[in-house]
Structures are given as C-alpha cells and as structure tokens.
C-alpha atoms as a PDB file:
ATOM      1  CA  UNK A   1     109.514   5.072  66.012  1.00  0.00           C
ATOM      2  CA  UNK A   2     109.353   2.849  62.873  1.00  0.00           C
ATOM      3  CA  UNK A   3     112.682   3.111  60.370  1.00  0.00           C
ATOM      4  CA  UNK A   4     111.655   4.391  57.103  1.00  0.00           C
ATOM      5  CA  UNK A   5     114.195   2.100  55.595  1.00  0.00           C
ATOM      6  CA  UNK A   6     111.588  -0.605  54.324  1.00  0.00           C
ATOM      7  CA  UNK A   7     110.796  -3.598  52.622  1.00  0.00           C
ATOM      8  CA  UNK A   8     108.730  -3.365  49.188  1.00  0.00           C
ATOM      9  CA  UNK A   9     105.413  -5.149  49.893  1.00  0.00           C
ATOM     10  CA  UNK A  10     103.342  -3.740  46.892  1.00  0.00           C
ATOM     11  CA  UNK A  11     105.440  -3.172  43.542  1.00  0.00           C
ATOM     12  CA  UNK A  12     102.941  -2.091  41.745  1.00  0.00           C
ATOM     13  CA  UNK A  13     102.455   0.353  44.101  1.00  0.00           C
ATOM     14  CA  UNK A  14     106.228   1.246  44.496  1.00  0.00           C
ATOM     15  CA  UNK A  15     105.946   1.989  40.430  1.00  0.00           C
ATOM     16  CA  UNK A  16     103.506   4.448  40.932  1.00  0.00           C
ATOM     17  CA  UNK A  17     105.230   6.037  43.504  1.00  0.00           C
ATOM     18  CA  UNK A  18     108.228   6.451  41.896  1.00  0.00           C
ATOM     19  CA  UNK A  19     106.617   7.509  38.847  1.00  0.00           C
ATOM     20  CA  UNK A  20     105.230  10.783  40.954  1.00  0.00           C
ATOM     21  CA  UNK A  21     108.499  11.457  42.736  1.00  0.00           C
ATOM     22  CA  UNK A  22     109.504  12.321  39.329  1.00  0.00           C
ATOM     23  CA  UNK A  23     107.783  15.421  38.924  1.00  0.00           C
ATOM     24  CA  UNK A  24     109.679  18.455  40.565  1.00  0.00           C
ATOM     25  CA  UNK A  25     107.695  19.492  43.592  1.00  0.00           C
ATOM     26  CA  UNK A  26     107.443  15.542  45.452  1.00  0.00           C
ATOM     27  CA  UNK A  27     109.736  14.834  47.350  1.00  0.00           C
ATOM     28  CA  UNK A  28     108.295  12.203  48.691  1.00  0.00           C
ATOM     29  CA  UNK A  29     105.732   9.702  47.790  1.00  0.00           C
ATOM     30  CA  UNK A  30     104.994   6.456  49.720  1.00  0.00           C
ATOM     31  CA  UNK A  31     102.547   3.924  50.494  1.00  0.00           C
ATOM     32  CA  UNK A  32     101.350   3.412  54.368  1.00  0.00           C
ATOM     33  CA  UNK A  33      99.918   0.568  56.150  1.00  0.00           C
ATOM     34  CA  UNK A  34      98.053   0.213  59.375  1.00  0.00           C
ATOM     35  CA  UNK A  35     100.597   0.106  61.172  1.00  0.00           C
ATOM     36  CA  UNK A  36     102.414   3.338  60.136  1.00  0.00           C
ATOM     37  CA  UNK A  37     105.442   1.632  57.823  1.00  0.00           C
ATOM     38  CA  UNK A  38     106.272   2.650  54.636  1.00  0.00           C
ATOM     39  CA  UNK A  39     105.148  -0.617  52.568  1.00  0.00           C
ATOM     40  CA  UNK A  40     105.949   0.697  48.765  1.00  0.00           C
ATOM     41  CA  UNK A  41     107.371   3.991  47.680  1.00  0.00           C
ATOM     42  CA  UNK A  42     109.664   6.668  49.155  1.00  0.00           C
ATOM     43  CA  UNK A  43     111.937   9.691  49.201  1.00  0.00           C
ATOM     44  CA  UNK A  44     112.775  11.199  46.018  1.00  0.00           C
ATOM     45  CA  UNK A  45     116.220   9.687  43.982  1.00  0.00           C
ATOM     46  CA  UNK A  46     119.014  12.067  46.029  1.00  0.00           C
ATOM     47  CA  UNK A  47     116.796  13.308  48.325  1.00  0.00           C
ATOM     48  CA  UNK A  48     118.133  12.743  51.822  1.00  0.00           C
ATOM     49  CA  UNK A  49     115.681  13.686  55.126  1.00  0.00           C
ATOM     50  CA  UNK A  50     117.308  14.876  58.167  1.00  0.00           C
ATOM     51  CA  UNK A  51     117.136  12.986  61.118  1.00  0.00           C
ATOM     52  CA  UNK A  52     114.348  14.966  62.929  1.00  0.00           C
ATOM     53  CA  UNK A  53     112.401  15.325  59.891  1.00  0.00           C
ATOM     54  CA  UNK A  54     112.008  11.782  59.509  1.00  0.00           C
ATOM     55  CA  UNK A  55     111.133  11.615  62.917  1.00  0.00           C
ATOM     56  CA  UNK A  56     108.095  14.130  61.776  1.00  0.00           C
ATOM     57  CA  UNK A  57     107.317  12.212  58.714  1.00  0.00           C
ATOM     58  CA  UNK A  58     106.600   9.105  60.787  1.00  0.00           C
ATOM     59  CA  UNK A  59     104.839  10.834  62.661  1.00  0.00           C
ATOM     60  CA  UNK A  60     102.704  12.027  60.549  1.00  0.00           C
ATOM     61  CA  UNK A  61     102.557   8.998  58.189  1.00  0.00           C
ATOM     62  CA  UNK A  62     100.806   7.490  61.558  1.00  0.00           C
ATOM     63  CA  UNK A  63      98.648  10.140  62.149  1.00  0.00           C
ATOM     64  CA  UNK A  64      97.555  10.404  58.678  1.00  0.00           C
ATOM     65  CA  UNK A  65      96.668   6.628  57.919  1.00  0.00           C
ATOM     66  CA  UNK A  66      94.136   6.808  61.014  1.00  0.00           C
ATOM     67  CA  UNK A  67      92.374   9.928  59.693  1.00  0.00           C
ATOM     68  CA  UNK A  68      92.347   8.966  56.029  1.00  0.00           C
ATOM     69  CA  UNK A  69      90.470   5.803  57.627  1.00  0.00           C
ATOM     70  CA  UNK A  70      88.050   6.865  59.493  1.00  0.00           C
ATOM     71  CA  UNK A  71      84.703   6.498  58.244  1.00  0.00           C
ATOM     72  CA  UNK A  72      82.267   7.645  60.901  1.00  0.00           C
ATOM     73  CA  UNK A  73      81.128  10.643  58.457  1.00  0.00           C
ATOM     74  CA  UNK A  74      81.346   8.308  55.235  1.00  0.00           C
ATOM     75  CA  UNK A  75      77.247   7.888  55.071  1.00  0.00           C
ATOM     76  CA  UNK A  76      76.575  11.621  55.767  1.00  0.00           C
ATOM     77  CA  UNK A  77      79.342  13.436  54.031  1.00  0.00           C
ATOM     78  CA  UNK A  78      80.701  10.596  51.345  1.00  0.00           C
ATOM     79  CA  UNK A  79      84.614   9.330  51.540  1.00  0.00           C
ATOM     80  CA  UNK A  80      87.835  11.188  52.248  1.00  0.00           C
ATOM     81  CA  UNK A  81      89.109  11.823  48.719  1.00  0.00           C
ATOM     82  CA  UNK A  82      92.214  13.166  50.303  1.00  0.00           C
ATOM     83  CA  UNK A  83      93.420  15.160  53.481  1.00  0.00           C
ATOM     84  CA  UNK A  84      96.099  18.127  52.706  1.00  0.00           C
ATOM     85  CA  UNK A  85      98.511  19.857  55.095  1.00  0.00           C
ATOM     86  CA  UNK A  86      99.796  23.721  53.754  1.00  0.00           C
ATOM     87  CA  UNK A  87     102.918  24.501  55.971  1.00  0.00           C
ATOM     88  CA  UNK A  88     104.624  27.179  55.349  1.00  0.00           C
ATOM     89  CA  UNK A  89     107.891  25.147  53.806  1.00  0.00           C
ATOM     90  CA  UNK A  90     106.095  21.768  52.799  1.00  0.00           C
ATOM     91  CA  UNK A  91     102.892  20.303  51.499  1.00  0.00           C
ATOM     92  CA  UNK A  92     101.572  17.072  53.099  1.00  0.00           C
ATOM     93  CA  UNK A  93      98.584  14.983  51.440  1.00  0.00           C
ATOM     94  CA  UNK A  94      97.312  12.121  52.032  1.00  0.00           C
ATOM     95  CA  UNK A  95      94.886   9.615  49.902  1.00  0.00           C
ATOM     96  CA  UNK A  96      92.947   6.628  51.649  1.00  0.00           C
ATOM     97  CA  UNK A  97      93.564   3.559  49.361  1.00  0.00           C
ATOM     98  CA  UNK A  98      90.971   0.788  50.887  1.00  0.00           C
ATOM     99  CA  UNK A  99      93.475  -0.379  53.728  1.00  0.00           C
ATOM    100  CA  UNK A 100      96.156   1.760  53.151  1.00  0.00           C
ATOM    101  CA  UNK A 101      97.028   5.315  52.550  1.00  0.00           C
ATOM    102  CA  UNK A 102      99.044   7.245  50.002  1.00  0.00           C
ATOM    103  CA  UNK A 103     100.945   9.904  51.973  1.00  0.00           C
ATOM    104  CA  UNK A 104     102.752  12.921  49.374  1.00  0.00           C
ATOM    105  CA  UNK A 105     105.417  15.565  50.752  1.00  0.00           C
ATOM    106  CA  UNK A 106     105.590  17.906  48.547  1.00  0.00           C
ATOM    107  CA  UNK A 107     106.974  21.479  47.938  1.00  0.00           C
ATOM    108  CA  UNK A 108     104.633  24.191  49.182  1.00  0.00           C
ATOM    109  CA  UNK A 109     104.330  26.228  46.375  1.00  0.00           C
ATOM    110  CA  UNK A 110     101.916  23.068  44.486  1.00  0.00           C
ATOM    111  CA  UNK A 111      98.763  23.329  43.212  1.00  0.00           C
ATOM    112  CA  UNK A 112      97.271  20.879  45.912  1.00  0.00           C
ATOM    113  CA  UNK A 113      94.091  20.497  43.469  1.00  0.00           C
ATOM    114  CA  UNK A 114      96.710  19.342  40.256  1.00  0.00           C
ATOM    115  CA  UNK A 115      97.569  17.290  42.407  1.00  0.00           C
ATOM    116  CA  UNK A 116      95.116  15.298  43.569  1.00  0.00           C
ATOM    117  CA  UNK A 117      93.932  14.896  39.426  1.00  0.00           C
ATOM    118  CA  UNK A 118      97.238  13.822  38.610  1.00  0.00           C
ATOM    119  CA  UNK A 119      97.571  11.359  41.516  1.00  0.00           C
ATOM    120  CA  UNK A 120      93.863   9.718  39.965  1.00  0.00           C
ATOM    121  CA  UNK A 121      95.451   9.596  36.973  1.00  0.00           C
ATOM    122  CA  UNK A 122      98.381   7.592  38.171  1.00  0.00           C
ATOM    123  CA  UNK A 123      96.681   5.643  40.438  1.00  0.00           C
ATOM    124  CA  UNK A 124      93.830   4.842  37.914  1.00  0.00           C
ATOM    125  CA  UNK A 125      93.060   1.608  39.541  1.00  0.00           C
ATOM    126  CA  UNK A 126      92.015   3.389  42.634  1.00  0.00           C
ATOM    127  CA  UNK A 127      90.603   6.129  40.666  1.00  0.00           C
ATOM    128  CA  UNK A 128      87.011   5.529  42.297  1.00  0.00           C
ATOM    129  CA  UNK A 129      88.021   6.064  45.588  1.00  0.00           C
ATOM    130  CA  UNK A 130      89.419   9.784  44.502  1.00  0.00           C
ATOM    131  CA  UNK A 131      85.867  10.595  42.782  1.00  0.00           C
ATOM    132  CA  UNK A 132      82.651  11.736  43.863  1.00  0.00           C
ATOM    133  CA  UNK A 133      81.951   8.021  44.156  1.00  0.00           C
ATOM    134  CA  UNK A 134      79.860   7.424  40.545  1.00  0.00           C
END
C-alpha cells in the first residue's frame, strides 16, 4: 500500500482542496493520480485517520481513479460526472479530472447533489467535465 503522507504535485489543486475541507461535513478532500497517490490535497486540519481506515481509503482512492476513468460507455451514455458511495457512517465521491480524479470523504448525512454543485463551483476550471458536456 501507498503512504498517504505525500508530496504536493499540483498547488493549485491542493488550494482547492483545502478550500472544501473547510466546510463541516469533508473530511477529506484529495487529488489522485494513476497510480493511486495522493498528488494535492488531504485530510481535514486535526483530522487524524486510523490506521485501518487509511488502509481503506487507499484502497479505495485506487479503485476509484480506474472507474472514474473508464470511458467504454462515454459515446453511448456521455462522461462520469462523478461516482458516489452512501455507507452507512461515511460518504465517498469521486470526480474524474482529465487524468486524475478528485476523491471526497465526507460525512454521511450530505446532500451528495450540493455537493457535486459546490465542487463545480470550486473547481470552475474543470467545470465542463462536471456538466452535461455543453
């Protein structure tokens, strides 16, 4: 398993990140690569995982990045706009960003829908990768 201890690739990125771990429900908000790593972002400020729920996380982070970019049913059924997770304790999304993916732990009492306008809004750049593709 990778360490989720990593090294800032993409600041802007990290900015943006940050800037959603600051609403209440994220706890987590992070930028993945290829490869599974954490390459901007993170765990909220004082939020510490426990050891087999980072195991989890990386797991998942993996997981998530190759679903999120998988685009055998792109032509038929348009992009991923994002793929959510309800658990009963915890809400995992995650948001295909060209070559890498946004992956959210969050709280699971959010409004997964909120959240996916808020995260366009944030991540305005990337905003037509979120839409119906217009």
């Amino acid at each position: 398993m990778k360490p989720l201890l990593h090294k800032i690739l993409y600041p802007g990125y990290d900015e943006k990140c940050k800037q959603l771990t600051k609403e209440d429900e994220i706890r987590f908000a992070a930028i993945i690569d290829k490869d599974g790593r954490i390459v901007a972002g993170g765990f909220k400020k004082g939020i510490i995982p426990l050891e087999k729920d980072k195991l989890r996380l990386e797991e998942f982070m993996e997981f998530a990045y190759e679903i999120s970019q998988r685009k055998s049913f792109d032509e038929s059924l348009g992009p991923i706009n994002y793929i959510a997770a309800r658990r009963d304790k915890i809400v995992l999304i995650s948001f295909p960003l060209t070559d890498l993916t946004l992956l959210i732990s969050a709280d699971h009492t959010l409004d997964i829908e909120k959240l996916a306008s808020h995260v366009v809004n944030v991540f305005d750049s990337e905003q037509s990768r979120f839409s119906d593709g217009t």
